[in-house]
PDB file of N, CA and C in Angstrom:
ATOM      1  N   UNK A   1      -6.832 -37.888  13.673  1.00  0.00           N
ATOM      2  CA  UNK A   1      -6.084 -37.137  12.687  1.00  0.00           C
ATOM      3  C   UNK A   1      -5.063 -36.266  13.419  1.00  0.00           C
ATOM      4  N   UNK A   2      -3.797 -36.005  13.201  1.00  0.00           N
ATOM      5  CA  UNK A   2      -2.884 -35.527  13.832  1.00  0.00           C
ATOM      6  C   UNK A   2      -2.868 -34.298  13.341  1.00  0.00           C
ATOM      7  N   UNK A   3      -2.199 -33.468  13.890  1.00  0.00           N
ATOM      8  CA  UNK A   3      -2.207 -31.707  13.594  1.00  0.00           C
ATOM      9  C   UNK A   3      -1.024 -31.514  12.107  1.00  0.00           C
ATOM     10  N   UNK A   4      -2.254 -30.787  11.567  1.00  0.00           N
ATOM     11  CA  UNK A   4      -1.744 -30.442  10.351  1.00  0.00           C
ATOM     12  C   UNK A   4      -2.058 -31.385   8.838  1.00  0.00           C
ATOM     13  N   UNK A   5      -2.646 -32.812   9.564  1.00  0.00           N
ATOM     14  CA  UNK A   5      -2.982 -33.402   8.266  1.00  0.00           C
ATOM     15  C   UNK A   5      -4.513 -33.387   8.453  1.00  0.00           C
ATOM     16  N   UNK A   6      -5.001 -33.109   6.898  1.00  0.00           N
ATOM     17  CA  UNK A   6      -6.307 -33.394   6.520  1.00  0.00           C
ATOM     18  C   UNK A   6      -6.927 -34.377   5.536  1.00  0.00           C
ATOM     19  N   UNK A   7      -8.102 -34.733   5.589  1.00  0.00           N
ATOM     20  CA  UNK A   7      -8.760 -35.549   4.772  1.00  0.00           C
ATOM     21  C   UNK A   7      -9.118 -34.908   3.109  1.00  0.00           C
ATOM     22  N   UNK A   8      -9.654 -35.797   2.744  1.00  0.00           N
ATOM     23  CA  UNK A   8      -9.989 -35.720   1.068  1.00  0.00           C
ATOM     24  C   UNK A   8     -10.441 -34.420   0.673  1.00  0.00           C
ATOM     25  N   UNK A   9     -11.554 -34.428   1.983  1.00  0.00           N
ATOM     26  CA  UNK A   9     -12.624 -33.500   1.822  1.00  0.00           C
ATOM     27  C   UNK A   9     -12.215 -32.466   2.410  1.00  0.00           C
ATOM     28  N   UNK A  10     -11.554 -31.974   2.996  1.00  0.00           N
ATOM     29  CA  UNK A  10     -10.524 -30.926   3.617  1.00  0.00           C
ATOM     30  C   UNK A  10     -10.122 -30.235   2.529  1.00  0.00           C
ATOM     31  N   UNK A  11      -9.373 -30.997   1.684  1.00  0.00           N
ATOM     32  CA  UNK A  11      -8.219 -30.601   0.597  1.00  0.00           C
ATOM     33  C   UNK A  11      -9.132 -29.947  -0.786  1.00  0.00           C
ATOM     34  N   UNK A  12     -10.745 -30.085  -0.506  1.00  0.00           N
ATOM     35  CA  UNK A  12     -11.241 -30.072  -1.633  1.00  0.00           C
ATOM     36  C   UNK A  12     -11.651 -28.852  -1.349  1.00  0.00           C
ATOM     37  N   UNK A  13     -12.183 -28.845  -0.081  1.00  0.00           N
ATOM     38  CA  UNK A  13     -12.983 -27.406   0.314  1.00  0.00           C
ATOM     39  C   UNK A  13     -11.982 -26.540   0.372  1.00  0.00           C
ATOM     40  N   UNK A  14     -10.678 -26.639   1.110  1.00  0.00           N
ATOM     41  CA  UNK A  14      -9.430 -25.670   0.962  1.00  0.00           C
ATOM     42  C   UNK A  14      -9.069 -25.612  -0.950  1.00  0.00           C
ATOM     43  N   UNK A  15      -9.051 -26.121  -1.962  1.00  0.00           N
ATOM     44  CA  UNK A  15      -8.572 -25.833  -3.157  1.00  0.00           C
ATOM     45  C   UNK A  15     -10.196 -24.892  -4.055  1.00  0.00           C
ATOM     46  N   UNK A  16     -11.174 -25.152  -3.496  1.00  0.00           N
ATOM     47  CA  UNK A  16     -12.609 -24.475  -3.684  1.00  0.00           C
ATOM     48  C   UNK A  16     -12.131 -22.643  -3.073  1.00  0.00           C
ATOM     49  N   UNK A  17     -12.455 -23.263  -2.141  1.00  0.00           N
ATOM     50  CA  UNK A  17     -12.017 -21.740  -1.271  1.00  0.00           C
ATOM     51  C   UNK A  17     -10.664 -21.556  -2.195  1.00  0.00           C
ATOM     52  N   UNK A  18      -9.882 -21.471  -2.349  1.00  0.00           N
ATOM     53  CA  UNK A  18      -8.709 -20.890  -2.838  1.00  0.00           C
ATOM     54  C   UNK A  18      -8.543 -20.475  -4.486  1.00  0.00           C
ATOM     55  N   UNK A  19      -9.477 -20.931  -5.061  1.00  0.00           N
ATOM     56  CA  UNK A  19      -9.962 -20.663  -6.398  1.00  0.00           C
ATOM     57  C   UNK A  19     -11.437 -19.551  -6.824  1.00  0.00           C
ATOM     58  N   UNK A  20     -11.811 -19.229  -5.953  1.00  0.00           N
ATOM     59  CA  UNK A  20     -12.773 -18.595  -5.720  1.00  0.00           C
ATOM     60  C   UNK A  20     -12.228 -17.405  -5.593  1.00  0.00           C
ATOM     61  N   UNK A  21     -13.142 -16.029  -6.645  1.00  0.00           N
ATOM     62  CA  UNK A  21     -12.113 -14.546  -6.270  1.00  0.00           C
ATOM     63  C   UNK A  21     -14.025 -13.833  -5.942  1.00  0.00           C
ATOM     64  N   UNK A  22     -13.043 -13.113  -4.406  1.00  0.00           N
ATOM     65  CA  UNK A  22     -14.455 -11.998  -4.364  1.00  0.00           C
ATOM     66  C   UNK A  22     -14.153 -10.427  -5.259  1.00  0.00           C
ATOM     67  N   UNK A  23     -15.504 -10.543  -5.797  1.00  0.00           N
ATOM     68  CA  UNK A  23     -15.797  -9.630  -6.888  1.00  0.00           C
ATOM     69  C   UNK A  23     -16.560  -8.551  -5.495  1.00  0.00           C
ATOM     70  N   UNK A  24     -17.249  -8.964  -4.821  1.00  0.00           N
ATOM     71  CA  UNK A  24     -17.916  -7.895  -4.323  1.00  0.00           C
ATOM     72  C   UNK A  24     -17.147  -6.703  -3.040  1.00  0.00           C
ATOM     73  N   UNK A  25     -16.942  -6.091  -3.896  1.00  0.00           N
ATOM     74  CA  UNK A  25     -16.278  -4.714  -3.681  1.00  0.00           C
ATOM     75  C   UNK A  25     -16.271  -3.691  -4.647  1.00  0.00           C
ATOM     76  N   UNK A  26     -16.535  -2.505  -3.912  1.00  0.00           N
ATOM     77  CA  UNK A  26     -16.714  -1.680  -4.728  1.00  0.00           C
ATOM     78  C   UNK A  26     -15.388  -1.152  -5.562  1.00  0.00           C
ATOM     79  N   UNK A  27     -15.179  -0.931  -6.856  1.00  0.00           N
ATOM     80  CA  UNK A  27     -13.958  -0.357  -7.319  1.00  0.00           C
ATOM     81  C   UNK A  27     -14.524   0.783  -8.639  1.00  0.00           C
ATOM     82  N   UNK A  28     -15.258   1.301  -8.110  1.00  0.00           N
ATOM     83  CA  UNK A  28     -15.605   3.192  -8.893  1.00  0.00           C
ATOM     84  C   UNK A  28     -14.309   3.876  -8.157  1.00  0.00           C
ATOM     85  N   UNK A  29     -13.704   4.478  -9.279  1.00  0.00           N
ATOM     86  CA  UNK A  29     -12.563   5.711  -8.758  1.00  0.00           C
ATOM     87  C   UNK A  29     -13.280   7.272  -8.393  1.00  0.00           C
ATOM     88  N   UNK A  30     -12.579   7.039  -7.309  1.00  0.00           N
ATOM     89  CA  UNK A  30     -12.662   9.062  -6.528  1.00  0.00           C
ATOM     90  C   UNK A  30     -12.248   9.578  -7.296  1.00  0.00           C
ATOM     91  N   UNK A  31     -13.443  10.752  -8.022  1.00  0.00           N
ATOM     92  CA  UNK A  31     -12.623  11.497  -9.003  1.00  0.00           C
ATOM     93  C   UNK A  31     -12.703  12.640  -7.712  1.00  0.00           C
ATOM     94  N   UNK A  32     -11.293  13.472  -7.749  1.00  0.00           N
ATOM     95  CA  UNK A  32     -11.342  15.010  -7.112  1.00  0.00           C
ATOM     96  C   UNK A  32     -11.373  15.886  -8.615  1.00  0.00           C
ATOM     97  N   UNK A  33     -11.803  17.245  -7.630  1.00  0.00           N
ATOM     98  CA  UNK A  33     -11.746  18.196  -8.205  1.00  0.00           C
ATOM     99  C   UNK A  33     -10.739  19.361  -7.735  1.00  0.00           C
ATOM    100  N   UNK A  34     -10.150  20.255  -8.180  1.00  0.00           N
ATOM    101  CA  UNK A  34      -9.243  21.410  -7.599  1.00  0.00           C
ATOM    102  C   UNK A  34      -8.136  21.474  -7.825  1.00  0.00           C
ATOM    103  N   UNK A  35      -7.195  21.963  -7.513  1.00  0.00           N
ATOM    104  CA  UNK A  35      -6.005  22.616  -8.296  1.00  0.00           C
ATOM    105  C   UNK A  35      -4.212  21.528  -7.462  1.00  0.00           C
ATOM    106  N   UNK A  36      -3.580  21.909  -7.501  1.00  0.00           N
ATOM    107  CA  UNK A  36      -2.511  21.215  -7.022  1.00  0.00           C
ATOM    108  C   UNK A  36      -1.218  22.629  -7.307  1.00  0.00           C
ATOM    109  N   UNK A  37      -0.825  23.523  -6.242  1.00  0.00           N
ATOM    110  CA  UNK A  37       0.598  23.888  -6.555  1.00  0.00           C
ATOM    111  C   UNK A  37       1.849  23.445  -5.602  1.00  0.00           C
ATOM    112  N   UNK A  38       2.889  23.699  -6.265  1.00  0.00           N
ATOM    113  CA  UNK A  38       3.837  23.314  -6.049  1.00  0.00           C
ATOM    114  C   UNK A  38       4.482  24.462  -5.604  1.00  0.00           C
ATOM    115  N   UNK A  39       5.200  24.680  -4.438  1.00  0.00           N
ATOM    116  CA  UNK A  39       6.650  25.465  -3.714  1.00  0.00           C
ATOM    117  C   UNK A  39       7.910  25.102  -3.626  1.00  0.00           C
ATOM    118  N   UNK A  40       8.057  25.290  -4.855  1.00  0.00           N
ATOM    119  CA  UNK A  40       9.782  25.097  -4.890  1.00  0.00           C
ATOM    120  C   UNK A  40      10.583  25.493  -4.111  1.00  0.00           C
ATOM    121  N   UNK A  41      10.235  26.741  -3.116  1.00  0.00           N
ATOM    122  CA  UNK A  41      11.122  27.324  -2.225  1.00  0.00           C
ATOM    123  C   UNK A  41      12.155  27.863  -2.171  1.00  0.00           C
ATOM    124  N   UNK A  42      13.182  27.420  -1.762  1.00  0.00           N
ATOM    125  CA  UNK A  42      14.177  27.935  -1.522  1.00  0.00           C
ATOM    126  C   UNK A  42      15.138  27.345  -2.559  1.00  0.00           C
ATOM    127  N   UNK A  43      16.512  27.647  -2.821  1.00  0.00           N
ATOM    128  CA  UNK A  43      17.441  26.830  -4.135  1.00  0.00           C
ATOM    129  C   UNK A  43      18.025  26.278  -3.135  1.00  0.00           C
ATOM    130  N   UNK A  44      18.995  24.896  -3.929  1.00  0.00           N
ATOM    131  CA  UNK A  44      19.361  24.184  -3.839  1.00  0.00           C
ATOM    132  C   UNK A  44      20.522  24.097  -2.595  1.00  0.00           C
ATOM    133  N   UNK A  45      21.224  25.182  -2.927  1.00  0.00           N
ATOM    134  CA  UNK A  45      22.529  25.859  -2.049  1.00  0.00           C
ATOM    135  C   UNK A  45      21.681  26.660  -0.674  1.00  0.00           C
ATOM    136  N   UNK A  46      20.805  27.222  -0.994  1.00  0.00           N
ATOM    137  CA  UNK A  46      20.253  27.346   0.562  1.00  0.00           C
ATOM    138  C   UNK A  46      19.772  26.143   1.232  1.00  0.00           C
ATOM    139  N   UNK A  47      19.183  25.158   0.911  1.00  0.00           N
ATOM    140  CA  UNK A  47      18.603  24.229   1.467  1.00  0.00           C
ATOM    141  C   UNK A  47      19.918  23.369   2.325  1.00  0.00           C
ATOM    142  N   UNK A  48      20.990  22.971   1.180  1.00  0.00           N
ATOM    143  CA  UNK A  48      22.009  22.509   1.787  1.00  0.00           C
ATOM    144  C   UNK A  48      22.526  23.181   2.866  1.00  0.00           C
ATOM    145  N   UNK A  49      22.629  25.074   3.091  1.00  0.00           N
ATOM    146  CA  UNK A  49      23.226  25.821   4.185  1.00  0.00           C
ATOM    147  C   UNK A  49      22.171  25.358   5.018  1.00  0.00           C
ATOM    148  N   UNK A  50      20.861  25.254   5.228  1.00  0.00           N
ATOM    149  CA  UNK A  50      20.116  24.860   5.968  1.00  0.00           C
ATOM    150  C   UNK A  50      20.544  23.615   6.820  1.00  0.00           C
ATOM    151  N   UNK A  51      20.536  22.727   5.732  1.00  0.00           N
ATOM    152  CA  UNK A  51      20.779  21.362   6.365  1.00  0.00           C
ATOM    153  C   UNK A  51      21.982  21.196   7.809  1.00  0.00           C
ATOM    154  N   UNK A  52      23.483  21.988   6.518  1.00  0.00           N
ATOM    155  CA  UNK A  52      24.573  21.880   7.437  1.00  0.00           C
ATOM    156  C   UNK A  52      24.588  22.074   8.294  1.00  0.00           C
ATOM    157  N   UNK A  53      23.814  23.493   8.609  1.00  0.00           N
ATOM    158  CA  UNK A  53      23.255  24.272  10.504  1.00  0.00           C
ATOM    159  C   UNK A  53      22.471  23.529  10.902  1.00  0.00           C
ATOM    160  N   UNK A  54      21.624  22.603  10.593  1.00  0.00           N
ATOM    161  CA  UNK A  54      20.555  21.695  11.526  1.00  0.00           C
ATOM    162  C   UNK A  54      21.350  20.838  11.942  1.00  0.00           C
ATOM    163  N   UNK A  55      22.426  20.316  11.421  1.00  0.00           N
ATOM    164  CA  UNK A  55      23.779  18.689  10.922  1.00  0.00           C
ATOM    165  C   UNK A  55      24.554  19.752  12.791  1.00  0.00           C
ATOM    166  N   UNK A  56      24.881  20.985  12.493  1.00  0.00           N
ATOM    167  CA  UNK A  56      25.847  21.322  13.460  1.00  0.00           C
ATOM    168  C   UNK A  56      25.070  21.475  15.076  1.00  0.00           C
ATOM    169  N   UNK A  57      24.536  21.880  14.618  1.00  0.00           N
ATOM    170  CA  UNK A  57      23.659  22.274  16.082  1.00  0.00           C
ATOM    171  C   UNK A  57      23.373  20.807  16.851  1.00  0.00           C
TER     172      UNK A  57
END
């Protein structure tokens, strides 16, 4: 048999295997608990003066 071709029974066990889905895994979701804030920081026009001096330097 030359590389890359297979027999009957090749093609059967490769289309078996390829139709087959694994279920076994776990899929329960992480629930968290606790808060989430946000820092808006600085406005818009400072951030940009920021930028420009990091851009120059």
């Amino acid at each position: 048999m030359s590389m890359g071709a297979y027999d009957e029974d090749e093609h059967e066990r490769r289309e078996k295997q390829a139709s087959t889905v694994d279920t076994d895994f776990d899929d329960e979701r992480t629930i968290y608990h606790g808060e989430v804030e946000y820092d808006s920081g600085e406005s818009a026009e400072e951030l940009l003066d920021q930028f420009e001096q990091i851009k120059s330097n």
